[in-house]
PDB file of N, CA and C in Angstrom:
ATOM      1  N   UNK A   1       0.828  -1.191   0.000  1.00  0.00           N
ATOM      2  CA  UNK A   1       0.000   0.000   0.000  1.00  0.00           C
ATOM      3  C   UNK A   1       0.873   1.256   0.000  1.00  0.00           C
ATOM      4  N   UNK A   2       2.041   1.130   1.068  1.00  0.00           N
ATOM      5  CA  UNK A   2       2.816   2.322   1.144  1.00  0.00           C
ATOM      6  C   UNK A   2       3.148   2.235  -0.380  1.00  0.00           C
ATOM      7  N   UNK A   3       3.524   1.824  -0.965  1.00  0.00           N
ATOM      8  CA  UNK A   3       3.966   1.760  -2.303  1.00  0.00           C
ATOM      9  C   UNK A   3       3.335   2.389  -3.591  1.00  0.00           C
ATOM     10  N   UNK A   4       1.719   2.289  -3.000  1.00  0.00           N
ATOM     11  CA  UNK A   4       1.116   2.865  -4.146  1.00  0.00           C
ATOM     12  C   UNK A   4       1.011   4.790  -3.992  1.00  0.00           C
ATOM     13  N   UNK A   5       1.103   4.929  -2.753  1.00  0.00           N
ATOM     14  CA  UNK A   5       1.247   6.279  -2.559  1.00  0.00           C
ATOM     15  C   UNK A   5       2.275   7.075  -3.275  1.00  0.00           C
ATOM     16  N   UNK A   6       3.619   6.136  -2.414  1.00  0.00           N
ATOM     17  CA  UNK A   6       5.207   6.867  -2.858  1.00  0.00           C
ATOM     18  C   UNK A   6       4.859   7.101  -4.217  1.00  0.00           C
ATOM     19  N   UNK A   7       4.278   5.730  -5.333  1.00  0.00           N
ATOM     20  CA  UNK A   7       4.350   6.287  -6.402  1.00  0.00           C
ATOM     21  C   UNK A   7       3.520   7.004  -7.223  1.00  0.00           C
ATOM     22  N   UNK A   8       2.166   7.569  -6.482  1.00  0.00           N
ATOM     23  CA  UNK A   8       1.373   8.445  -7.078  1.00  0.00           C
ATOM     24  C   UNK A   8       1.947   9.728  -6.480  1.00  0.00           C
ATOM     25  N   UNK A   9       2.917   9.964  -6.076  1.00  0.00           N
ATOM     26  CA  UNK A   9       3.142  11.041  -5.116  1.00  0.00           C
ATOM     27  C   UNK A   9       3.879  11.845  -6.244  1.00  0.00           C
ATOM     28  N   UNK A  10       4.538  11.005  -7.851  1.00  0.00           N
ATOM     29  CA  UNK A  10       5.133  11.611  -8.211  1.00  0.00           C
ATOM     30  C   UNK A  10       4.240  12.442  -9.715  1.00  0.00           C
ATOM     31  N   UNK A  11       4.263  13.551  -9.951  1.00  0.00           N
ATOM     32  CA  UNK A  11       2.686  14.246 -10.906  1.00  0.00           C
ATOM     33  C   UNK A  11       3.168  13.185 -12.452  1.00  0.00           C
ATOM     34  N   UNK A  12       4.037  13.206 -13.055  1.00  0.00           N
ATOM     35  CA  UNK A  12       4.134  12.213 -13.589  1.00  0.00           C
ATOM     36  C   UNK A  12       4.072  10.617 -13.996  1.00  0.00           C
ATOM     37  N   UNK A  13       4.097  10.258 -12.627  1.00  0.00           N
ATOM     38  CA  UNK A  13       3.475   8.315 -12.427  1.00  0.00           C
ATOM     39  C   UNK A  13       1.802   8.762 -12.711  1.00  0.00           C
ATOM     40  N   UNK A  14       1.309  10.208 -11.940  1.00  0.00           N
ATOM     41  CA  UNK A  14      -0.183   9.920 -11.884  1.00  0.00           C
ATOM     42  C   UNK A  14      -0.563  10.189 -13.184  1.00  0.00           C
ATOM     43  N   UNK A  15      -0.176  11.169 -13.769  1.00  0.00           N
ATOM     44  CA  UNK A  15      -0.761  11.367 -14.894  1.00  0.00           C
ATOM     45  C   UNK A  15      -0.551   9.938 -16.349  1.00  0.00           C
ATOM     46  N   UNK A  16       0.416   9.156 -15.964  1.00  0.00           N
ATOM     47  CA  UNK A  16       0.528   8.010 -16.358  1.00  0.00           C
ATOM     48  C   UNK A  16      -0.773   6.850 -16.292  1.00  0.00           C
ATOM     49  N   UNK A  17      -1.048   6.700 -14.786  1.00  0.00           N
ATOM     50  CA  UNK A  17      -2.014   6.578 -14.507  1.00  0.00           C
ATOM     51  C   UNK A  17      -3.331   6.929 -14.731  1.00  0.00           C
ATOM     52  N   UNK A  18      -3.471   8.085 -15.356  1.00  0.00           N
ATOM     53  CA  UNK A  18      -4.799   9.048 -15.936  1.00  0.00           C
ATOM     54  C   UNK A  18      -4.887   8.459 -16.989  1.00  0.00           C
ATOM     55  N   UNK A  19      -4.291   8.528 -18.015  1.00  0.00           N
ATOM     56  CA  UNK A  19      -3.656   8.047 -19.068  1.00  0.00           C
ATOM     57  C   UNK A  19      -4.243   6.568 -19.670  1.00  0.00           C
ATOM     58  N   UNK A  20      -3.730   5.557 -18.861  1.00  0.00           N
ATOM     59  CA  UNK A  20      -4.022   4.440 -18.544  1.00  0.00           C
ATOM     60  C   UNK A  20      -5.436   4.622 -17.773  1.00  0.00           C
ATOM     61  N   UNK A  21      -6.122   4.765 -17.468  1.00  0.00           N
ATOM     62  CA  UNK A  21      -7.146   5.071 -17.246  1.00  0.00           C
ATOM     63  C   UNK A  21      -8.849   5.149 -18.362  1.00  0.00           C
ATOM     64  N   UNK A  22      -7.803   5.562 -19.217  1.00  0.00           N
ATOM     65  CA  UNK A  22      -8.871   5.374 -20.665  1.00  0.00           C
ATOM     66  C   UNK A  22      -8.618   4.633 -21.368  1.00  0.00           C
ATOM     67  N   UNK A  23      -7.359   3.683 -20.694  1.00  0.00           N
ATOM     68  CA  UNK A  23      -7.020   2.622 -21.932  1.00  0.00           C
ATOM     69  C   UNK A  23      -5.797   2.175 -22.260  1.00  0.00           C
ATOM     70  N   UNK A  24      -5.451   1.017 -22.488  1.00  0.00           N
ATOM     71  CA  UNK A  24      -3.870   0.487 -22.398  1.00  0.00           C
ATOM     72  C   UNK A  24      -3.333   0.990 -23.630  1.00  0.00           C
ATOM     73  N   UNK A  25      -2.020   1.304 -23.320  1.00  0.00           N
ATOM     74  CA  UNK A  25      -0.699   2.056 -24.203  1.00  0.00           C
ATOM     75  C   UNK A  25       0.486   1.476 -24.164  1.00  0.00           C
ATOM     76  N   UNK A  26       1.315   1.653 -24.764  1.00  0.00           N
ATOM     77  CA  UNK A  26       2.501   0.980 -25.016  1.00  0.00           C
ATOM     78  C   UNK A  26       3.494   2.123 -24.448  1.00  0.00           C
ATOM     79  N   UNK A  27       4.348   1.130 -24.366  1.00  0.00           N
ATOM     80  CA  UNK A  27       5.388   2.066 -23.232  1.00  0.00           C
ATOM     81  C   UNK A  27       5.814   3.014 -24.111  1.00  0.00           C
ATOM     82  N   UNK A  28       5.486   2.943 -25.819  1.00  0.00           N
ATOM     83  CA  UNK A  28       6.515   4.290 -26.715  1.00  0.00           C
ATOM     84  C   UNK A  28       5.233   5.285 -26.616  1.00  0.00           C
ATOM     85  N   UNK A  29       3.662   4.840 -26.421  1.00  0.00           N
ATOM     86  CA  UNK A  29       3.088   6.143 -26.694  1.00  0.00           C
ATOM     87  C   UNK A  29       2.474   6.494 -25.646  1.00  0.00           C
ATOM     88  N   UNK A  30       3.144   5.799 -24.547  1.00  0.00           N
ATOM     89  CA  UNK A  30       2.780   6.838 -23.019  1.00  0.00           C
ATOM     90  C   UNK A  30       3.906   7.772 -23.082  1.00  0.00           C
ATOM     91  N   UNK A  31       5.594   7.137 -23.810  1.00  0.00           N
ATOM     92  CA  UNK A  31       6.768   8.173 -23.446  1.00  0.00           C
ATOM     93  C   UNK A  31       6.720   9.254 -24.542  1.00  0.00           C
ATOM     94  N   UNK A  32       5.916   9.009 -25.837  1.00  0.00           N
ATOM     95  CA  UNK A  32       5.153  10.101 -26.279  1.00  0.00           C
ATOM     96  C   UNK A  32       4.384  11.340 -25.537  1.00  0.00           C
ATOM     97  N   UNK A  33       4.104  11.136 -25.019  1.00  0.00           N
ATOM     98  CA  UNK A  33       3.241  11.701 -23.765  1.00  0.00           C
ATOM     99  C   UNK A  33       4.325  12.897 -23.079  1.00  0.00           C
ATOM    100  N   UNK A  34       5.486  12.876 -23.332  1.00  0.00           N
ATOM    101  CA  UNK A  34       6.212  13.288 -22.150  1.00  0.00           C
ATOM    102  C   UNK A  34       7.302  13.894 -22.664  1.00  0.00           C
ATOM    103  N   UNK A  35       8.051  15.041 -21.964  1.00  0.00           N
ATOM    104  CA  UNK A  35       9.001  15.822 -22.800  1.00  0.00           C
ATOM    105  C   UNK A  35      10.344  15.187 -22.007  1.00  0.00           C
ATOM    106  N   UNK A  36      10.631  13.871 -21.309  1.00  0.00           N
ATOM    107  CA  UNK A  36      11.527  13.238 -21.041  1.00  0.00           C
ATOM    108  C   UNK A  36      12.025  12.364 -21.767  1.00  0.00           C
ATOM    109  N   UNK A  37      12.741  11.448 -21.290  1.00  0.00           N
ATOM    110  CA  UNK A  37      13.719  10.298 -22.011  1.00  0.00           C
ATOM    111  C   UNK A  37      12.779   9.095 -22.044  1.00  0.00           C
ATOM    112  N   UNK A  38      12.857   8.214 -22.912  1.00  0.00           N
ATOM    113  CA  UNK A  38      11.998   6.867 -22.713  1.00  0.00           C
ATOM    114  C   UNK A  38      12.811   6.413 -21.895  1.00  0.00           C
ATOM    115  N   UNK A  39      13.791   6.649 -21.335  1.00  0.00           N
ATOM    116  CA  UNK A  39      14.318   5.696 -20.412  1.00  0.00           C
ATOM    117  C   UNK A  39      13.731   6.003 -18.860  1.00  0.00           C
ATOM    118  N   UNK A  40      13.370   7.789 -18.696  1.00  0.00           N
ATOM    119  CA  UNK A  40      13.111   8.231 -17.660  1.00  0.00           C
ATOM    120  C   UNK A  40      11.608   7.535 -17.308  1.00  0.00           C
ATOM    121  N   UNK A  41      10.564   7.671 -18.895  1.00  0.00           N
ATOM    122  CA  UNK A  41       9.355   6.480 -18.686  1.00  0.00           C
ATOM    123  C   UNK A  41       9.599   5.244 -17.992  1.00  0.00           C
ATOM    124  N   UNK A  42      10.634   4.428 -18.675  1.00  0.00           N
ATOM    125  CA  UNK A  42      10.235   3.345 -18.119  1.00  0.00           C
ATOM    126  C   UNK A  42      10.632   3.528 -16.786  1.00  0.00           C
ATOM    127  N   UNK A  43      11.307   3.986 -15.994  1.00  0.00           N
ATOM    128  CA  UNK A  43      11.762   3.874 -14.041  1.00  0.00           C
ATOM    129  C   UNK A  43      10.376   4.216 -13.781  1.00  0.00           C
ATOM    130  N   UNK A  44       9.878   5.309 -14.558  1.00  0.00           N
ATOM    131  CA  UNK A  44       8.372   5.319 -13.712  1.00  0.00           C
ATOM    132  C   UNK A  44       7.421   4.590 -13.904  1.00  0.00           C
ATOM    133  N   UNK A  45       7.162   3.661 -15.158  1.00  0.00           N
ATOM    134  CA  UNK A  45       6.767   2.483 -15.337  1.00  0.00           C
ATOM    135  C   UNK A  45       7.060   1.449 -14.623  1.00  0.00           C
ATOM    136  N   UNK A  46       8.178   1.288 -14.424  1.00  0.00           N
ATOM    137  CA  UNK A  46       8.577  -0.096 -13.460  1.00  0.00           C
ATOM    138  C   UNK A  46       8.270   0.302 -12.314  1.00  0.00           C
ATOM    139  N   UNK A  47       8.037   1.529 -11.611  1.00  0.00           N
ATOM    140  CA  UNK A  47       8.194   2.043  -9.905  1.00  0.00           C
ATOM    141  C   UNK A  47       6.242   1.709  -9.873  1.00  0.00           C
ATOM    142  N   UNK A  48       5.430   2.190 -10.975  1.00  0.00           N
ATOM    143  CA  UNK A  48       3.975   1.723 -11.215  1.00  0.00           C
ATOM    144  C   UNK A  48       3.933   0.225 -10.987  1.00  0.00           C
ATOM    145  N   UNK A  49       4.781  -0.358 -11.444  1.00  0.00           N
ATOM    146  CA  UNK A  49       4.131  -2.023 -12.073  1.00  0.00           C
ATOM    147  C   UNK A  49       4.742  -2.435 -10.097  1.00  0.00           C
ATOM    148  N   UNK A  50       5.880  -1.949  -9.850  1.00  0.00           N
ATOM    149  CA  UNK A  50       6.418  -2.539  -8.639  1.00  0.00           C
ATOM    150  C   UNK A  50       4.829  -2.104  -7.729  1.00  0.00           C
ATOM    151  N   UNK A  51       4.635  -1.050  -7.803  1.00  0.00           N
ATOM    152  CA  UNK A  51       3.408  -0.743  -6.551  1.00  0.00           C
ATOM    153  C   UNK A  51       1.891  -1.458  -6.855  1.00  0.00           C
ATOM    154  N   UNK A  52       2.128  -2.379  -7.901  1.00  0.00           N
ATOM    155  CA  UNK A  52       1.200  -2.677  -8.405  1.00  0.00           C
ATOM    156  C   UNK A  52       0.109  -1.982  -8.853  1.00  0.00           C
ATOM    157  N   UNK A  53       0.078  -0.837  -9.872  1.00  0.00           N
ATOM    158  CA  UNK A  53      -0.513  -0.162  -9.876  1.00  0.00           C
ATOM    159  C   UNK A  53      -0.997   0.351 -11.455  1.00  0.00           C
ATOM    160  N   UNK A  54       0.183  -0.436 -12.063  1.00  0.00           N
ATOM    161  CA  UNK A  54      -0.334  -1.399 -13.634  1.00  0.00           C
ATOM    162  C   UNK A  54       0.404  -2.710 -13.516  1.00  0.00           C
ATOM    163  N   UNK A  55      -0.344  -3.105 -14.702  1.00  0.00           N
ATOM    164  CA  UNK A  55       0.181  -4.296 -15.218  1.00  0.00           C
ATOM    165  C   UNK A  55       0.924  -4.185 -16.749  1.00  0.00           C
ATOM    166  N   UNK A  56       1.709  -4.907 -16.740  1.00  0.00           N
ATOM    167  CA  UNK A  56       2.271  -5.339 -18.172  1.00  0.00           C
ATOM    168  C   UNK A  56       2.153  -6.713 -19.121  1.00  0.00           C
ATOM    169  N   UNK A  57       2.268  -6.274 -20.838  1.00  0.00           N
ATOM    170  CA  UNK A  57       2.373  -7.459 -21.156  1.00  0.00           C
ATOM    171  C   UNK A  57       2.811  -7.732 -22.243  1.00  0.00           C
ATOM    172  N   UNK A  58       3.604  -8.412 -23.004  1.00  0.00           N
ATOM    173  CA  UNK A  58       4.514  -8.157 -23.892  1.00  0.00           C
ATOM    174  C   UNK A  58       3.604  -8.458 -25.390  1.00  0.00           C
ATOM    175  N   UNK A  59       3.335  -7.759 -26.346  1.00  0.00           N
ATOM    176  CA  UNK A  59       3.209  -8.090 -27.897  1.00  0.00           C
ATOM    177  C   UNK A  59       4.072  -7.848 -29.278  1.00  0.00           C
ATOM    178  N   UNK A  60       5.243  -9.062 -29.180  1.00  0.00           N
ATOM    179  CA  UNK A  60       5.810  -9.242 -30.210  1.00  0.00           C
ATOM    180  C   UNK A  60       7.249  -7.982 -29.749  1.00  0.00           C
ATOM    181  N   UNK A  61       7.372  -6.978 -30.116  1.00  0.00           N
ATOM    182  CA  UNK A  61       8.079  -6.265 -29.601  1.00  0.00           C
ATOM    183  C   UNK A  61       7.603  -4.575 -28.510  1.00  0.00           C
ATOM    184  N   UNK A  62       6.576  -5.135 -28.332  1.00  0.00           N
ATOM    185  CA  UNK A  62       6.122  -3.992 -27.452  1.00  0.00           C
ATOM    186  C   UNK A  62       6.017  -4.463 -26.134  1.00  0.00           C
ATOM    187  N   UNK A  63       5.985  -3.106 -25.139  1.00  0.00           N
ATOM    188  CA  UNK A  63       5.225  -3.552 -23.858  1.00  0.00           C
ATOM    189  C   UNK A  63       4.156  -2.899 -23.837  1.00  0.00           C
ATOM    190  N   UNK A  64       2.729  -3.020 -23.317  1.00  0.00           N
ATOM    191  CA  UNK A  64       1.459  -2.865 -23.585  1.00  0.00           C
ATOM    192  C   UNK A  64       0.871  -2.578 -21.616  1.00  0.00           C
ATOM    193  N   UNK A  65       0.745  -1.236 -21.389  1.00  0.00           N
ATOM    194  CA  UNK A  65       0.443  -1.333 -20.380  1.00  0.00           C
ATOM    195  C   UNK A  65      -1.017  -0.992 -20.284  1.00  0.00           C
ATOM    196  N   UNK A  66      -1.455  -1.255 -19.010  1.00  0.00           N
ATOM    197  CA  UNK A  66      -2.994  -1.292 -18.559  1.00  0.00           C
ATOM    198  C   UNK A  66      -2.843  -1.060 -16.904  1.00  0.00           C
ATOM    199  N   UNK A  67      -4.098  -0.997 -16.332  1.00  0.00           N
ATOM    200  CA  UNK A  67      -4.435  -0.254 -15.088  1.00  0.00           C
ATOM    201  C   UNK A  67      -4.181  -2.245 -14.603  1.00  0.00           C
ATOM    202  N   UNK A  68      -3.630  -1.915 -13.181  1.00  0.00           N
ATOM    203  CA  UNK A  68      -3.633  -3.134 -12.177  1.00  0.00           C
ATOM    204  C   UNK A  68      -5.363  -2.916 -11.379  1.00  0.00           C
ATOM    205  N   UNK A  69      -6.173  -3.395 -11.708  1.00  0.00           N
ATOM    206  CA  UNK A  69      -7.201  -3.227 -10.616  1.00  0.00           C
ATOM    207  C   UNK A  69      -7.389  -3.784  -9.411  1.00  0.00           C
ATOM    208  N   UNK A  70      -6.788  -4.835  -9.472  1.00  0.00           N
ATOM    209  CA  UNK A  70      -6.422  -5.214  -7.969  1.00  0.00           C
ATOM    210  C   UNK A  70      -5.790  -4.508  -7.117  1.00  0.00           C
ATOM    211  N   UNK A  71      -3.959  -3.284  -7.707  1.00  0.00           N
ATOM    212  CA  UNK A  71      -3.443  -2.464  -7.183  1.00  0.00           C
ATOM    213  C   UNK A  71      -4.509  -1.331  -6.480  1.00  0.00           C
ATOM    214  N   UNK A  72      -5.529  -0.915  -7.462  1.00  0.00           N
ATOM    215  CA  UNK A  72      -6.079   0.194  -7.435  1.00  0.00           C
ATOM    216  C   UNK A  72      -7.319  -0.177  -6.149  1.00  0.00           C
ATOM    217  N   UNK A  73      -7.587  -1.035  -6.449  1.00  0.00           N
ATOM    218  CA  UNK A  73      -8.614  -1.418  -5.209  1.00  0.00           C
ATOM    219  C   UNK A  73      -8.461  -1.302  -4.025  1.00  0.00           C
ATOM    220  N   UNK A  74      -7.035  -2.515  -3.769  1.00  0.00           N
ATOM    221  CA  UNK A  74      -6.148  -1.606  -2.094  1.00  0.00           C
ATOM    222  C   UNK A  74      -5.996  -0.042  -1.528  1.00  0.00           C
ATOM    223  N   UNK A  75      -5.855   0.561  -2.696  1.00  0.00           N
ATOM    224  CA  UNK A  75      -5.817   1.791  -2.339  1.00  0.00           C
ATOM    225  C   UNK A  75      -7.346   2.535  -2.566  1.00  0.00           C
ATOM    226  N   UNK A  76      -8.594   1.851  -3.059  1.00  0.00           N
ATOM    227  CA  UNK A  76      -9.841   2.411  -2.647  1.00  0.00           C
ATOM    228  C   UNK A  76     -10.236   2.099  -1.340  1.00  0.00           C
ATOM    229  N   UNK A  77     -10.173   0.662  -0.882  1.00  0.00           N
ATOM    230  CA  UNK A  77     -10.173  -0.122   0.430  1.00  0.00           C
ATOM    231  C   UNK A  77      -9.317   0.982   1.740  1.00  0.00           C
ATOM    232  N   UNK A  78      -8.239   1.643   0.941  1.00  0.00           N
ATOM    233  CA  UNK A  78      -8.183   2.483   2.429  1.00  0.00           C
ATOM    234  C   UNK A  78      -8.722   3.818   2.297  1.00  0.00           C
ATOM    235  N   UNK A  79      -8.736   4.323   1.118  1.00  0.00           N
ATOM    236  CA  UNK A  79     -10.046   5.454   1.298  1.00  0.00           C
ATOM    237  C   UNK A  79     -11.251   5.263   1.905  1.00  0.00           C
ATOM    238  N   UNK A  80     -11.801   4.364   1.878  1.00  0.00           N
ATOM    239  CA  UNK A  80     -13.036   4.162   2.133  1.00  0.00           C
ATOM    240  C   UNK A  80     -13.148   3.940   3.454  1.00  0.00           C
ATOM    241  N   UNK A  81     -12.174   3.306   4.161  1.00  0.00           N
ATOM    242  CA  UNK A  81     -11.651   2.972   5.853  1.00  0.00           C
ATOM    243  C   UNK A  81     -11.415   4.594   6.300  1.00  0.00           C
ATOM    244  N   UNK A  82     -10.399   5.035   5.344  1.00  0.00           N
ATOM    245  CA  UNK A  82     -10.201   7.166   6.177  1.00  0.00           C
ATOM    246  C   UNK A  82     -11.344   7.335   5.978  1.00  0.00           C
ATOM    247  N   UNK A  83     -12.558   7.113   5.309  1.00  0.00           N
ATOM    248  CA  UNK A  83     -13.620   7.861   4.431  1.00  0.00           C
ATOM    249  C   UNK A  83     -15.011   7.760   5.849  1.00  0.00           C
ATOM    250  N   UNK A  84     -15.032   6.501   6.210  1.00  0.00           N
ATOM    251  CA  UNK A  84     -15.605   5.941   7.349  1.00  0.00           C
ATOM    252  C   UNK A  84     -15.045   6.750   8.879  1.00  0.00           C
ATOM    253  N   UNK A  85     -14.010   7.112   8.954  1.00  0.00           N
ATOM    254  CA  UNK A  85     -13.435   7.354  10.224  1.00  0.00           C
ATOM    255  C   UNK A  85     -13.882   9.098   9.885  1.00  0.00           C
ATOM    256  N   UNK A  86     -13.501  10.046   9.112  1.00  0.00           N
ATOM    257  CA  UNK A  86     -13.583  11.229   8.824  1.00  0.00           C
ATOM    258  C   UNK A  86     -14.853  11.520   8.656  1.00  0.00           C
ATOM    259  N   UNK A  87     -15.767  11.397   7.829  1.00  0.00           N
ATOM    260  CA  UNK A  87     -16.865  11.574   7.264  1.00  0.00           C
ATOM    261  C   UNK A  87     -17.977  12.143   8.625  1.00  0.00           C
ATOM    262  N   UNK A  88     -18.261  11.018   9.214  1.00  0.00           N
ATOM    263  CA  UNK A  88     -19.056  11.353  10.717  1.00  0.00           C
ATOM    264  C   UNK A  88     -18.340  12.429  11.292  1.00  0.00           C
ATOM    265  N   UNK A  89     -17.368  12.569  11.660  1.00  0.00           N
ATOM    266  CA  UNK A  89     -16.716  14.276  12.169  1.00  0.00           C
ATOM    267  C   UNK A  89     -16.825  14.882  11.321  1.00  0.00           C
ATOM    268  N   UNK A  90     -16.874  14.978   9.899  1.00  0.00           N
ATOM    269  CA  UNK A  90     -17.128  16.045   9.678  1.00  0.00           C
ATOM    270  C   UNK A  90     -18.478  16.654   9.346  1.00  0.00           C
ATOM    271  N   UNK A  91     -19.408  15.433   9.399  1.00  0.00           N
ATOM    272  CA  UNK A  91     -20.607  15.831   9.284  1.00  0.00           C
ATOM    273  C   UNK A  91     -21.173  16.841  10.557  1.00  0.00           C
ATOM    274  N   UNK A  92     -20.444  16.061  12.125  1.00  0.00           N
ATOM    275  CA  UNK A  92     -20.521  16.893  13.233  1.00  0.00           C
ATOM    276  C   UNK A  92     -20.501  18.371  13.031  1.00  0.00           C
ATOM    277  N   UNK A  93     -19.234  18.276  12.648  1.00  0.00           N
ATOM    278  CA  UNK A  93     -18.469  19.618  12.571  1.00  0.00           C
ATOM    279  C   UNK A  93     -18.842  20.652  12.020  1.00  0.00           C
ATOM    280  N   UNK A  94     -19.839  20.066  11.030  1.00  0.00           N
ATOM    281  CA  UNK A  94     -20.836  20.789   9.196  1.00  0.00           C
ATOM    282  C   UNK A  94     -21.817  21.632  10.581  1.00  0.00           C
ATOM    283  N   UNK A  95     -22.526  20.511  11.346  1.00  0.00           N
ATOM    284  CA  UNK A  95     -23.760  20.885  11.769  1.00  0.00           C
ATOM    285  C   UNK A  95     -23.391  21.618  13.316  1.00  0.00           C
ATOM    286  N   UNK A  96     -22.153  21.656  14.287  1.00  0.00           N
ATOM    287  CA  UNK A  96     -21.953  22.872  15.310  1.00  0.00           C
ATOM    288  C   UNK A  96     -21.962  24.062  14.530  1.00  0.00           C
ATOM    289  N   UNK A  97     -21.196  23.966  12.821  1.00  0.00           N
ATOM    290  CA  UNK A  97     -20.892  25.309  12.315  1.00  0.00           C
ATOM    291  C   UNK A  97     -22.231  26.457  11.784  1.00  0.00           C
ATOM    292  N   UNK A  98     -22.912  25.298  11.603  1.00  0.00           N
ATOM    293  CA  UNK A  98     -24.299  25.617  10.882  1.00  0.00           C
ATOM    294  C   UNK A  98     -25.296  26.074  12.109  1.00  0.00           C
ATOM    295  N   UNK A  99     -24.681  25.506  13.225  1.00  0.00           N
ATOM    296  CA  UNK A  99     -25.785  25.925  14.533  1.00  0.00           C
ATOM    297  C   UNK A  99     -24.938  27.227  14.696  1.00  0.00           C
ATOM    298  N   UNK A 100     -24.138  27.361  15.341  1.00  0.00           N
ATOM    299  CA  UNK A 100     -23.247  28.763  15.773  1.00  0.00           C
ATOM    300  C   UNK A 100     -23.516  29.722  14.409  1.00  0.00           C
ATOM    301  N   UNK A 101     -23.536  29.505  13.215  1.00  0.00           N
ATOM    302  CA  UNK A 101     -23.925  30.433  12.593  1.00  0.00           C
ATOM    303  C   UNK A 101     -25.023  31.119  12.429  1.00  0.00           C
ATOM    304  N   UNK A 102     -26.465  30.152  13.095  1.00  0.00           N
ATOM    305  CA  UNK A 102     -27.600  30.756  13.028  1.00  0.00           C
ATOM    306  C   UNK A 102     -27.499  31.417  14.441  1.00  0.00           C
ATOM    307  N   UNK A 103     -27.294  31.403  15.424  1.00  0.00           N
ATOM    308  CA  UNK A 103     -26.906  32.197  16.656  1.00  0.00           C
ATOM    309  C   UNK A 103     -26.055  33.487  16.428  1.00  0.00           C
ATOM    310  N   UNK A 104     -25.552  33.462  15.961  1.00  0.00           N
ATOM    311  CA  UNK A 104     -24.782  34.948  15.173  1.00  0.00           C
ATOM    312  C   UNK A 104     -25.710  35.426  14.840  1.00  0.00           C
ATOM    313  N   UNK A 105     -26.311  35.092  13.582  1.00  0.00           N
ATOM    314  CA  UNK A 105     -27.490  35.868  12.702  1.00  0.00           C
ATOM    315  C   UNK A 105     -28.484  36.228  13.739  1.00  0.00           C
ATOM    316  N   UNK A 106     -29.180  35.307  14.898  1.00  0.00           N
ATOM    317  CA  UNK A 106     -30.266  35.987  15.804  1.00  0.00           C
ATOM    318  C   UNK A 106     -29.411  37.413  16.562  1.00  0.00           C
ATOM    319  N   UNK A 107     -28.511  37.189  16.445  1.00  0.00           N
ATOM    320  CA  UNK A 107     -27.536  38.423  17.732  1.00  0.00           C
ATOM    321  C   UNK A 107     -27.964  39.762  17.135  1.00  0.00           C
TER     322      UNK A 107
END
């Protein structure tokens, strides 16, 4: 999990990820994508596939990437755990602000 963070942390893995998102690409026309080195693609390709966060797969002489959904799931599974713990406070928090504000307005 720590893994999938470190590597969305970088604006380039995510937008990789965006990317892949509408649809699998090959490692030359994601590094199309990018005013770097194909070599600098692939470390961030491999640092993705390590966090599990695509998958790869070889055709003939390409690599062909796609979204890991299993990767991506772990990391909905803990949103949804912060999402559960936060959510009720802040709904609290919505409705002291919303009370103290109508107490102002009577003043």
């Amino acid at each position: 999990m720590e893994n999938s963070f470190t590597a969305l942390a970088d604006p380039t893995r995510r937008r990789i990820v965006e990317m892949l998102g509408k649809g699998e690409l090959s490692a030359g026309e994601i590094a199309g994508h990018f005013d770097v080195s194909a070599p600098a693609i692939s470390q961030h390709l491999k640092m993705l596939k390590a966090a599990r966060l695509v998958r790869v797969r070889i055709d003939a002489q390409r690599r062909i990437y796609t979204i890991d959904p299993d990767g991506l799931a772990e990391v909905d599974a803990w949103l949804a755990q912060v999402r559960r713990f936060w959510n009720p406070r802040l709904d609290a928090l919505e409705r002291e602000l919303t009370a103290a504000a109508k107490k102002d307005k009577k003043k």
